[in-house]
Protein backbone atom coordinates (compact mmCIF):
# COMPACT_ATOMS: atom_id res chain seq x y z
CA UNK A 1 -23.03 35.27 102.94
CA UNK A 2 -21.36 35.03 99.66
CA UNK A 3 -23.14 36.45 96.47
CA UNK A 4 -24.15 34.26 93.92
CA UNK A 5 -25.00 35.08 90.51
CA UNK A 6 -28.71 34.37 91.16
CA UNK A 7 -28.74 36.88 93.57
CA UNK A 8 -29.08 40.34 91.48
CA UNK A 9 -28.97 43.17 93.44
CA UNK A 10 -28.72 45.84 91.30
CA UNK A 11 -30.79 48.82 92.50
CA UNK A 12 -28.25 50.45 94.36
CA UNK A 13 -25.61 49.15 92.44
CA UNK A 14 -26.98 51.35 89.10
CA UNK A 15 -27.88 54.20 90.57
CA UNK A 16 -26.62 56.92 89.15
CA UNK A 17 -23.51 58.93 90.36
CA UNK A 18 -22.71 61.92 91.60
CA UNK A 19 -21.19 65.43 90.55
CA UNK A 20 -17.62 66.43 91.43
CA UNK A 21 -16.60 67.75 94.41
CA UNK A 22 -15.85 71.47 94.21
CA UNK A 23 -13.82 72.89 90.93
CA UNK A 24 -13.20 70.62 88.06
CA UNK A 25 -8.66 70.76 88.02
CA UNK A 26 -7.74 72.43 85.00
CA UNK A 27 -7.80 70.41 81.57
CA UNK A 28 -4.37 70.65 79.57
CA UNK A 29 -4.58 72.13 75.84
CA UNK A 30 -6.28 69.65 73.39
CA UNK A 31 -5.37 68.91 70.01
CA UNK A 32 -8.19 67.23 67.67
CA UNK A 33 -8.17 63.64 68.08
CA UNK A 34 -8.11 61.59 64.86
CA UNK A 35 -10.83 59.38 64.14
CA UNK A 36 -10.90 56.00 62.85
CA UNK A 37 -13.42 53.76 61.15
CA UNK A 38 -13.48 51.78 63.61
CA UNK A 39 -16.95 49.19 62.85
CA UNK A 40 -17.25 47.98 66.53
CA UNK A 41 -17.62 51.60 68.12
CA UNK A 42 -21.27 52.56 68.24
CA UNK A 43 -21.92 56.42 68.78
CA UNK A 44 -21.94 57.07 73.03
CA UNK A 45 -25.11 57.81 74.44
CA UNK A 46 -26.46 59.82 77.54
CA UNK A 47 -25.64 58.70 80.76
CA UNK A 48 -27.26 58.67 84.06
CA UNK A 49 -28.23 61.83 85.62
CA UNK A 50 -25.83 64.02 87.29
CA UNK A 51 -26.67 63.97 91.03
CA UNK A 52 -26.46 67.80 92.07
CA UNK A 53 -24.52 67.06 95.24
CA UNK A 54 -21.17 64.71 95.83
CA UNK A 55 -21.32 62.46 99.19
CA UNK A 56 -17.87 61.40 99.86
CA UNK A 57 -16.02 59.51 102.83
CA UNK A 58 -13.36 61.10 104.98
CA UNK A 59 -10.42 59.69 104.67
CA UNK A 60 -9.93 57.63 107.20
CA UNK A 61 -13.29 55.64 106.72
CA UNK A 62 -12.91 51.87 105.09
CA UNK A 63 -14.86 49.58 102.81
CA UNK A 64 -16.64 46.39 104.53
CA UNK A 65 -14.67 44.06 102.86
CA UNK A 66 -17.49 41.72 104.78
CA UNK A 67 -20.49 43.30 103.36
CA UNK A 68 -22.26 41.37 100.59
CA UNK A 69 -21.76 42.97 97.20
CA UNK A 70 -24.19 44.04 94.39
CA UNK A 71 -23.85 42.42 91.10
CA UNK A 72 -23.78 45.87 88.87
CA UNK A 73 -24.55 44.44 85.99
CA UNK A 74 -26.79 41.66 86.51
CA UNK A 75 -24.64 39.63 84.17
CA UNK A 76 -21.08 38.98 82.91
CA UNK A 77 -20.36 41.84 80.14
CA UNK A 78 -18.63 40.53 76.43
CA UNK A 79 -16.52 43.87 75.93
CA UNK A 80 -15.07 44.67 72.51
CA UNK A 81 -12.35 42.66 72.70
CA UNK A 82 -12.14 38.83 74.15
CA UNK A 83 -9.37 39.54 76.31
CA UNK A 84 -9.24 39.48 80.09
CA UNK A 85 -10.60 42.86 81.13
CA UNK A 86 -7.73 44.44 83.64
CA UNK A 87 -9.45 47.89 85.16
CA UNK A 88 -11.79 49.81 85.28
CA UNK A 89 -12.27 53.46 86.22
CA UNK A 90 -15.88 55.16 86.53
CA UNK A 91 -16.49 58.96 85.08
CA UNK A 92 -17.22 61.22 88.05
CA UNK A 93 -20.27 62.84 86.38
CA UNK A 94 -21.70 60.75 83.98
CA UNK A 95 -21.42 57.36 85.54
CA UNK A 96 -20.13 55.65 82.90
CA UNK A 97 -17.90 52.60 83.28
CA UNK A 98 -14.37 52.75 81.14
CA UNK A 99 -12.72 49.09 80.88
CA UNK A 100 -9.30 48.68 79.66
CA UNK A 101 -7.98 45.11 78.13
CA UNK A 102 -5.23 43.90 75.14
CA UNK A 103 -6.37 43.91 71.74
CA UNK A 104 -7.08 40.56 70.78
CA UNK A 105 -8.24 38.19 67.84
CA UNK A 106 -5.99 39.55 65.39
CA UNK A 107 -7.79 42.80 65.09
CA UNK A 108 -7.28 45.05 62.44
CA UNK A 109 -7.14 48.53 63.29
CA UNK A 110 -8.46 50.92 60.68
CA UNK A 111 -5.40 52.34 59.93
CA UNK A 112 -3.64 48.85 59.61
CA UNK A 113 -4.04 47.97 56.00
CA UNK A 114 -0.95 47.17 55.52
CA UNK A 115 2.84 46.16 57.90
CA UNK A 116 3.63 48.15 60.34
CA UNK A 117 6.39 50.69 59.70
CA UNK A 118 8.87 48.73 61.43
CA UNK A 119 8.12 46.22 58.52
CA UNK A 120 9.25 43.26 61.34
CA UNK A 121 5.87 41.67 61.38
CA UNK A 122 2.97 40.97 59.40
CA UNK A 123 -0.83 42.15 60.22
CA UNK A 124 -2.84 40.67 61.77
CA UNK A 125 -0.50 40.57 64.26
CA UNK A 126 -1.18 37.54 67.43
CA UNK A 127 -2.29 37.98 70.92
CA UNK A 128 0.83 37.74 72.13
CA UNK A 129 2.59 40.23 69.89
CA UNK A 130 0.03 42.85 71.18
CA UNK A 131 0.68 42.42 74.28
CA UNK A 132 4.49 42.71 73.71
CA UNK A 133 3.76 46.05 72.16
CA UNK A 134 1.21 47.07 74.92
CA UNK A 135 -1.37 47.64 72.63
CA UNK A 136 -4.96 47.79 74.86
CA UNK A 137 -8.20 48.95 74.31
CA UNK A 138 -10.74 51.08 75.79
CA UNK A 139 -14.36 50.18 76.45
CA UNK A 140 -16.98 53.27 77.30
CA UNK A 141 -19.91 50.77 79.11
CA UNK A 142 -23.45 51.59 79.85
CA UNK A 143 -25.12 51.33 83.28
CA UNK A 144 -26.66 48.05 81.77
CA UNK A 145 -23.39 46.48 80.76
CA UNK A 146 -23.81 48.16 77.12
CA UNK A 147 -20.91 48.73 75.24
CA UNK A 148 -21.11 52.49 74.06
CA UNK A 149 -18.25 53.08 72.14
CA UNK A 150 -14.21 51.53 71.99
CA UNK A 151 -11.01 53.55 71.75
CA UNK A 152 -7.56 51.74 70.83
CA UNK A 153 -4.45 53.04 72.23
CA UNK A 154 -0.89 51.07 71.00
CA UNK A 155 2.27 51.14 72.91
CA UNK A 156 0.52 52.23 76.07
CA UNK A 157 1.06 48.91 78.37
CA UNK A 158 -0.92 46.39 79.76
CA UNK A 159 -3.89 48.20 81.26
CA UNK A 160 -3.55 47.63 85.14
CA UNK A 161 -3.87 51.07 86.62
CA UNK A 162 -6.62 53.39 84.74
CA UNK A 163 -8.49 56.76 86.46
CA UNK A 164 -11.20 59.09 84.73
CA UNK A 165 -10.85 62.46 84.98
CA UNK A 166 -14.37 64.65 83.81
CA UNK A 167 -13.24 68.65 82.52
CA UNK A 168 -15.99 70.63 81.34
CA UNK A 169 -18.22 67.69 80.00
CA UNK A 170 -14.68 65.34 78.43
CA UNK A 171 -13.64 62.11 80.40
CA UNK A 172 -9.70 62.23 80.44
CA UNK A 173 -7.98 59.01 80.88
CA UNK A 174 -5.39 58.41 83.16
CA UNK A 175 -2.95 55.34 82.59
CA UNK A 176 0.19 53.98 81.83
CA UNK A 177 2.10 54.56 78.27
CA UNK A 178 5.08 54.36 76.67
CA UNK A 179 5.18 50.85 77.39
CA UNK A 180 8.40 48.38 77.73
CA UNK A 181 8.37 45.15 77.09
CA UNK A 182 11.29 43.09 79.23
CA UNK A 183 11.49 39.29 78.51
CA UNK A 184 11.66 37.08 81.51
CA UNK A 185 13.30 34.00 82.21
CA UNK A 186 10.89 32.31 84.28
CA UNK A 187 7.59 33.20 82.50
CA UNK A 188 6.40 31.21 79.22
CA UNK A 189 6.81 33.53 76.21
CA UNK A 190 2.86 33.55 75.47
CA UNK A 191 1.85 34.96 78.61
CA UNK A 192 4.59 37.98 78.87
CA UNK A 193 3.63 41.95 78.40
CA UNK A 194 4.56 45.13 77.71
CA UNK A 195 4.52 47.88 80.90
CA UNK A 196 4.32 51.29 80.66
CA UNK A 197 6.89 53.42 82.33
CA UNK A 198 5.70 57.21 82.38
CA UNK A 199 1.96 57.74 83.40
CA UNK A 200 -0.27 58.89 80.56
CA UNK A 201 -3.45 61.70 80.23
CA UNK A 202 -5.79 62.04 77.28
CA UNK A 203 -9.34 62.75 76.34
CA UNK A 204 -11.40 59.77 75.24
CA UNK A 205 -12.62 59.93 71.64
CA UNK A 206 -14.97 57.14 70.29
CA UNK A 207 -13.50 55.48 67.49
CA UNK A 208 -9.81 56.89 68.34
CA UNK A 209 -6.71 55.20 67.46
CA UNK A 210 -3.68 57.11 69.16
CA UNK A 211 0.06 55.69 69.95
CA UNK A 212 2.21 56.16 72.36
CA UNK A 213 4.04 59.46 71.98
CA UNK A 214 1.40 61.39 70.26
CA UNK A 215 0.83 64.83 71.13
CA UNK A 216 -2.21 63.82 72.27
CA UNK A 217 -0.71 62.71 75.28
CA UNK A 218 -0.01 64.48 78.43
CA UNK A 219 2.80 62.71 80.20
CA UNK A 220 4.33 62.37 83.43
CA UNK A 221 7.25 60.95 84.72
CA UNK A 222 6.97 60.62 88.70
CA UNK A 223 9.38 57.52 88.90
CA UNK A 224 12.09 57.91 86.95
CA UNK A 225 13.96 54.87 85.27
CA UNK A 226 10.87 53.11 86.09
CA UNK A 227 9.94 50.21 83.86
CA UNK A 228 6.56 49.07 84.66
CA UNK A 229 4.36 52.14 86.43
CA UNK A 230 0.39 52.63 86.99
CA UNK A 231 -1.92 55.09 88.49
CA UNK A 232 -4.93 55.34 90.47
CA UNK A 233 -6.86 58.79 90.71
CA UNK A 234 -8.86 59.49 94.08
CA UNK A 235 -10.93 62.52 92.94
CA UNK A 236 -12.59 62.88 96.33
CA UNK A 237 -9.54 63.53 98.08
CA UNK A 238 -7.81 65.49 95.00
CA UNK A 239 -5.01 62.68 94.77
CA UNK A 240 -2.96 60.52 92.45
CA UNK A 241 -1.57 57.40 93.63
CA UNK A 242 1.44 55.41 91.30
CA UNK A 243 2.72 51.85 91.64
CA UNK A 244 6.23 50.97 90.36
CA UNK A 245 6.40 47.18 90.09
CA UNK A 246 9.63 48.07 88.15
CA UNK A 247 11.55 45.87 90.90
CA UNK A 248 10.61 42.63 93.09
CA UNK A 249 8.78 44.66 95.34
CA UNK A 250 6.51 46.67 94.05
CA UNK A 251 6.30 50.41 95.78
CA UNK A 252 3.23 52.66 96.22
CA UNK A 253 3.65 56.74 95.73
CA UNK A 254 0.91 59.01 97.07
CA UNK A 255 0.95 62.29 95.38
CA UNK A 256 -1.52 65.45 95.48
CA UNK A 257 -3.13 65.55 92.35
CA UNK A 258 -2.75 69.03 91.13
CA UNK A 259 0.82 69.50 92.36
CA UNK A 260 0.97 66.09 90.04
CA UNK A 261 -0.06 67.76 87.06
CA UNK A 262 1.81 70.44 87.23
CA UNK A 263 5.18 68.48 87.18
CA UNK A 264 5.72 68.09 90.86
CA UNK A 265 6.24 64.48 92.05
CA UNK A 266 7.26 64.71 95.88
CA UNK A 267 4.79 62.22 96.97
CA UNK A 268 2.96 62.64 100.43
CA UNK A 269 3.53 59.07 101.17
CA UNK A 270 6.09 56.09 99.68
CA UNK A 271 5.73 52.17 100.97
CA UNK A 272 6.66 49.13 99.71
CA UNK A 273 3.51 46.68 98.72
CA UNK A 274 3.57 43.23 100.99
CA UNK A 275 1.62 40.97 98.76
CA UNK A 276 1.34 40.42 95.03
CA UNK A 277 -1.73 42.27 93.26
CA UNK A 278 -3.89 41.97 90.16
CA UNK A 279 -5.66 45.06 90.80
CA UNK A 280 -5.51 48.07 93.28
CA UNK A 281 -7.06 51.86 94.18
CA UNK A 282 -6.34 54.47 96.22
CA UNK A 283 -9.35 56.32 98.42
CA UNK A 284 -8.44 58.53 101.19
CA UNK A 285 -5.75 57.62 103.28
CA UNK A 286 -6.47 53.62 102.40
CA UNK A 287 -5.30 51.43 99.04
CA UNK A 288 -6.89 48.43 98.45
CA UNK A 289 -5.63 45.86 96.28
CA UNK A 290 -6.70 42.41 95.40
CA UNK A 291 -4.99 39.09 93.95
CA UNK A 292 -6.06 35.71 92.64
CA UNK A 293 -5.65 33.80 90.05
CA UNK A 294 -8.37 31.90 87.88
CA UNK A 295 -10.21 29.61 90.16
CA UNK A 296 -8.10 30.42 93.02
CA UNK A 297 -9.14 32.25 96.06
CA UNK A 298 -9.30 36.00 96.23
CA UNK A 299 -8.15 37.97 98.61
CA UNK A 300 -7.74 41.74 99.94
CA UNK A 301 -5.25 43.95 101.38
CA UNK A 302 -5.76 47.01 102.62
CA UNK A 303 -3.18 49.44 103.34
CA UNK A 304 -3.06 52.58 105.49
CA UNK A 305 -0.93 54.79 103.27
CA UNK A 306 0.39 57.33 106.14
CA UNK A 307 2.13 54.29 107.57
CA UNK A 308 2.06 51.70 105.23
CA UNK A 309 0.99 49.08 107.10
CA UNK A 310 -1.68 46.42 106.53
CA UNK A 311 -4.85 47.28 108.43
CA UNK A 312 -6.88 44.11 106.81
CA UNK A 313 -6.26 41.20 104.80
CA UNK A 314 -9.69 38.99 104.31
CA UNK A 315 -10.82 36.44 101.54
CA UNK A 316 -13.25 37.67 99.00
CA UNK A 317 -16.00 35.35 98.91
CA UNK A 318 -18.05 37.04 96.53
CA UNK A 319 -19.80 34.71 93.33
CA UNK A 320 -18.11 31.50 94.10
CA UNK A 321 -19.97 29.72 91.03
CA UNK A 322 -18.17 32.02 88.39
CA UNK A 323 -17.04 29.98 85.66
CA UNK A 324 -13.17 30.71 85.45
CA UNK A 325 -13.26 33.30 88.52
CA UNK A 326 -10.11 35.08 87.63
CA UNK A 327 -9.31 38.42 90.13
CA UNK A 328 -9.34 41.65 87.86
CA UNK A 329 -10.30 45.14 88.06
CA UNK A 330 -10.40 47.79 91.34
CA UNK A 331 -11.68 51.02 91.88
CA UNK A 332 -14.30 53.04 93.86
CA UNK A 333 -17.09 55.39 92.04
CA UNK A 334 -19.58 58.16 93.33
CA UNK A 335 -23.16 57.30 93.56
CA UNK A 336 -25.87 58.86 94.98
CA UNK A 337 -25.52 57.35 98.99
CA UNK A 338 -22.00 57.49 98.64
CA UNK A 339 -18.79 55.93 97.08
CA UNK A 340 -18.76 52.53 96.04
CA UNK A 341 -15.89 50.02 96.23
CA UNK A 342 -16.15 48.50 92.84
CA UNK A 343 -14.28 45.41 91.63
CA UNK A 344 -14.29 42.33 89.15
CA UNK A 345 -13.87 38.77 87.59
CA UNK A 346 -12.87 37.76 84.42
CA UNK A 347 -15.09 34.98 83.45
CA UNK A 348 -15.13 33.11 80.35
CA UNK A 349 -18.47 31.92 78.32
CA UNK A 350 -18.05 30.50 75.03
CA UNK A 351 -14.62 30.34 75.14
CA UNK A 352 -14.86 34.15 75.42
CA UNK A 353 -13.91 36.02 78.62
CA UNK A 354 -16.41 38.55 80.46
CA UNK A 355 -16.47 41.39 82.48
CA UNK A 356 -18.52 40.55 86.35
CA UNK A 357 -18.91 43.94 88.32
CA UNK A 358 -19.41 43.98 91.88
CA UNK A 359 -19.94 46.85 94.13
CA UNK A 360 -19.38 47.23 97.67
CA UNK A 361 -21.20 50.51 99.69
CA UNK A 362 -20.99 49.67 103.09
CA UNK A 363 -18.32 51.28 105.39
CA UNK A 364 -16.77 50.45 108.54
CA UNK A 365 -16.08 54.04 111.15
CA UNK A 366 -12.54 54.29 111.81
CA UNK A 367 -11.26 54.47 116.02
CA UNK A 368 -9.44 58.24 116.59
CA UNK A 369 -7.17 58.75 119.61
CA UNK A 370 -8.80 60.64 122.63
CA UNK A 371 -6.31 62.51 124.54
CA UNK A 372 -5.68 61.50 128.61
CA UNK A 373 -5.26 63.92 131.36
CA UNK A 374 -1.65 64.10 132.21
CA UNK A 375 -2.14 62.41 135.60
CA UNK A 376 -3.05 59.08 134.13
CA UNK A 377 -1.75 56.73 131.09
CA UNK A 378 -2.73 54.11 129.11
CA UNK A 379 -1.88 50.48 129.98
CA UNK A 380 -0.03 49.82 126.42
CA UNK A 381 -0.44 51.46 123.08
CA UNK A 382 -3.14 49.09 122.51
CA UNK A 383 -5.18 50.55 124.96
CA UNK A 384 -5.07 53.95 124.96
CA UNK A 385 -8.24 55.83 124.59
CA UNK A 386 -10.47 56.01 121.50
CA UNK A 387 -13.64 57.01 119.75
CA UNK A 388 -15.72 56.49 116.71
CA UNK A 389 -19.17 57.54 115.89
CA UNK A 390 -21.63 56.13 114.07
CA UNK A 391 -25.28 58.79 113.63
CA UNK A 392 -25.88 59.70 117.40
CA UNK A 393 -23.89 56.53 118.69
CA UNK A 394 -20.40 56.95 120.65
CA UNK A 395 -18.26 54.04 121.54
CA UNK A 396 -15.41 54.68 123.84
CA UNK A 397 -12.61 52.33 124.72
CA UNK A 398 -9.71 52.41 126.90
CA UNK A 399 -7.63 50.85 129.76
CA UNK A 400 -5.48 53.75 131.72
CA UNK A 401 -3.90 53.82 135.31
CA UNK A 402 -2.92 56.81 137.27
CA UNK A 403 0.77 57.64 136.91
CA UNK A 404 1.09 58.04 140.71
CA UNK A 405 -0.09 54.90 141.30
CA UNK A 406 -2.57 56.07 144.18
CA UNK A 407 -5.73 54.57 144.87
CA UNK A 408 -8.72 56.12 142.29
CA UNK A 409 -10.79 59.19 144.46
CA UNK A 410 -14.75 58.67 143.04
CA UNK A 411 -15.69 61.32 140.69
CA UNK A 412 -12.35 61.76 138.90
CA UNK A 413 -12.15 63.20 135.12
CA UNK A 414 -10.19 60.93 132.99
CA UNK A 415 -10.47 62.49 130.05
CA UNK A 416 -12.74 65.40 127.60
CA UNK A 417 -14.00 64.59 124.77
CA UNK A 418 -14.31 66.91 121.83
CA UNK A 419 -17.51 69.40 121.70
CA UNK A 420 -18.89 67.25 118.93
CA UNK A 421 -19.20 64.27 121.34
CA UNK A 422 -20.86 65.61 124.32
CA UNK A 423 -24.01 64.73 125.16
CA UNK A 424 -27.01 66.89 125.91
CA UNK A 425 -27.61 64.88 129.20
CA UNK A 426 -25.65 63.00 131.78
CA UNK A 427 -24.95 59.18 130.15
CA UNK A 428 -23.40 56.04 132.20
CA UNK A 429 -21.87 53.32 131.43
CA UNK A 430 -20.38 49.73 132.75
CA UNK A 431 -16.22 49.75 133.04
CA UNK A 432 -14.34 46.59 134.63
CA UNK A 433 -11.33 46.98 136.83
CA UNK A 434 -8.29 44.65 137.28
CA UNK A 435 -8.28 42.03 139.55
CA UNK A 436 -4.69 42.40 140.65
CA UNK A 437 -5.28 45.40 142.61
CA UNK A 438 -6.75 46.36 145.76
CA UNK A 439 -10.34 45.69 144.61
CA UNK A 440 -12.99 43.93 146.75
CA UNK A 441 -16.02 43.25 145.47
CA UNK A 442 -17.03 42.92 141.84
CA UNK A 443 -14.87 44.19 139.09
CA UNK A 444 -17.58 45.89 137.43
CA UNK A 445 -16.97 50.13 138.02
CA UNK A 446 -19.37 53.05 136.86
CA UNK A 447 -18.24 55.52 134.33
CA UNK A 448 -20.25 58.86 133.17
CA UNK A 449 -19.92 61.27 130.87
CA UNK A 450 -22.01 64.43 131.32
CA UNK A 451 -23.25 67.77 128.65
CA UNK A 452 -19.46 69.37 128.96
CA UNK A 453 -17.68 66.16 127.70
CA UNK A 454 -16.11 65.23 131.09
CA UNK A 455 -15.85 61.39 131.21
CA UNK A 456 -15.76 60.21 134.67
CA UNK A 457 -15.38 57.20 136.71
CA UNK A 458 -17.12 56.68 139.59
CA UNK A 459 -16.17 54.20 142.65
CA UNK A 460 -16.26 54.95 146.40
CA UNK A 461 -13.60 51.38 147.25
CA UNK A 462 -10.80 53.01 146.65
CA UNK A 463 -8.77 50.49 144.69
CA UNK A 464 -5.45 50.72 142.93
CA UNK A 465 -4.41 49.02 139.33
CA UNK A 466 -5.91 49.76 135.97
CA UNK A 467 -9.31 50.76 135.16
CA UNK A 468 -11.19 49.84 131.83
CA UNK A 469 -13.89 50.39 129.25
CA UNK A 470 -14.27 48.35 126.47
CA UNK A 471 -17.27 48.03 125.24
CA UNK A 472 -18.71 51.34 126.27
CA UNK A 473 -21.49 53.74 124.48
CA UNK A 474 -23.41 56.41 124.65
CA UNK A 475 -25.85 58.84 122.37
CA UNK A 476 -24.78 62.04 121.60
């Protein structure tokens, strides 16, 4: 049922997260980071306890886009700017929440007393400038929607793609820079902005004000020529996904993180996106993304990245009364059960916009191809034989025929299953046959699987055709 914003359930949701899994990748050389009087940053504070173990998903296991969501927050978040909020990544260890968004309101910076160098336009400079130059900050939030402390970044892009990275107690944030800014034709002047088109690393620094091109700045150039690039980090999984939206059709990269860093971009996986996006992440071998404008519906896409095709597309139904429900912000975070599948609304209140956090922990179990014995085949791809388990549960489906053709003998082995499956007893279970063969009788057939994994089917009529099981379980 969909979520409403009466409906706070945030125990799960603020639990705290988790540590990393296995050796934290290598940090590159740090300079000191400047700082900046910067009035709106307030000094960070602790976070949540470090969980002492990480609980991750394989890769192949998906979100329930279906499952209700926890409100994280209990309540839509004012971050330090006004601006729509565009991602937000989650520190690994710590738990806390970074959110990215333009610099708004005609903010002065500490070190803008005076024009700009270029001398072409006065401070304070307008929304819409800032945007043009890609000028975003970043919020450090609390568990309980607190703003901890704000870092400013100028010339970096327009804040779509952002990943946290924890080294030996730093957060190091991954996202765009070097930003672009390409007029279009089409789009009304007010709402255009800047894209960055080399991915960017640093440390965040309360109170920091660093540009584009700083030493400060580890960079990487995976696309080259690219004009509009973002990233998504998958910790879990030790990878680094990029979007170029550089042309009509956007394209996803999926890269392994460390060969990333150290300069080598031959992604695992390349495919072209199918439907537009607002946000997007990367977790195992599955990228989600979501679109929708303000008050317009919401929806998911979910790719598998080995193939690139869409595995689900379904309407996000989640806080229908939002005031100004605009689609923003996707990523997943540790916690202690397991990842979550975080994602957001701007909202606006007082002619301000917020920050609306939803989290997502349930999982669906992924079907994985049993092999047949030679002497039979499945039906159609569609039916050939799989498993999933869920605890001690096994379902089994498939529709095969023998490849001779020959009536079935009682007793036959179809298939083994892997030692993990077998049960420690003899199980059986309800099949159907077709109709169009030699059956008489009910359709209905027996199958069994017994301790060594042999899965059998068991029939004394003799038929010919195809013989099924699709909705078959046992307990292993």
């Amino acid at each position: 049922m969909p979520l409403s914003r009466r409906s706070l359930l945030t125990a799960v949701a603020a639990a705290p997260v988790l540590a990393p899994v296995g050796a934290a990748h290598a940090a590159a050389p740090q300079a000191t980071v400047p700082q900046a009087t910067v009035p709106q940053a307030v000094a960070p504070q602790t976070g949540p306890a470090v969980w002492p173990a990480a609980v991750t998903l394989p890769a192949g296991h998906r979100f329930d886009l279906k499952a209700e969501a926890a409100d994280l927050f209990g309540r839509e978040v004012l971050l330090d700017q006004t601006r729509v909020h565009q991602q937000v990544a989650f520190d690994p260890v710590t738990g806390l929440a970074y959110a990215v968004q333009c610099i708004s309101n005609g903010r002065l910076l500490a070190d803008e007393t005076k024009p700009l160098p270029d001398g072409t336009k006065p401070l304070p400079l307008p929304d819409e400038e800032r945007a043009r130059r890609g000028d975003l900050c970043v919020n450090q939030v609390a568990p309980d929607g607190t703003v901890l402390a704000v870092m400013y970044l100028r010339g970096f892009g327009h804040g779509a793609g952002l990943g946290v990275e924890h080294v030996d107690g730093t957060p190091w944030l991954w996202l765009e820079t070097d930003a672009t800014y390409v007029p279009s034709d089409n789009d009304d002047a007010t709402t255009e902005n800047a894209h960055g088109k080399h991915i960017g690393r640093l440390a965040f620094t309360p109170g920091a004000i660093v540009d584009a091109g700083s030493p400060l700045v580890q960079v990487f150039d995976p696309v080259p020529g690219a004009t509009a690039v973002t990233p998504s980090l998958d910790i879990d999984h030790g990878r680094i996904a990029v979007r170029d939206a550089s042309s009509s059709t956007a394209v996803y990269h999926v890269y392994d993180l460390d060969a990333f860093k150290s300069g080598a971009f031959t992604p695992k996986h390349s495919f072209p996106a199918q439907y537009r996006t607002q946000s997007w992440c990367l977790y195992g071998n599955l990228l989600y993304q979501n679109e929708g404008g303000a008050n317009a519906e919401s929806w998911w896409t979910v790719y598998d990245v080995r193939t690139g095709k869409v595995v689900e597309r379904t309407l996000n139904s989640t806080a229908p009364d939002l005031v100004h429900r605009e689609t923003e912000a996707l990523t997943v975070r540790r916690t202690p059960a397991g990842p979550q599948l975080v994602f957001g609304f701007a909202t606006t209140r007082d002619n301000k916009r917020h920050m609306a956090l939803y989290g997502i922990s349930g999982t669906t179990v992924p079907w994985t191809p049993l092999p047949l014995d030679p002497a039979f085949k499945a039906t159609s791809t569609s039916y050939a034989p799989e498993y999933r388990q869920s605890g001690d549960r096994v379902d089994l489906r498939l529709r095969v025929m023998r490849v001779d053709e020959q009536p079935w003998v009682s007793g036959t082995t179809i298939l083994t299953l892997p030692p993990q499956l077998r049960p420690t007893r003899t199980q059986g279970m309800v099949g159907t046959a077709t109709g169009a063969g030699t059956i008489t009788g009910p359709l209905a057939v027996r199958w069994e699987v017994n301790s060594e994994g042999h899965l059998r089917i068991y029939d004394e009529r003799a038929f010919t055709g195809w013989i099924a099981l699709d909705a078959g379980y046992f307990t292993s």
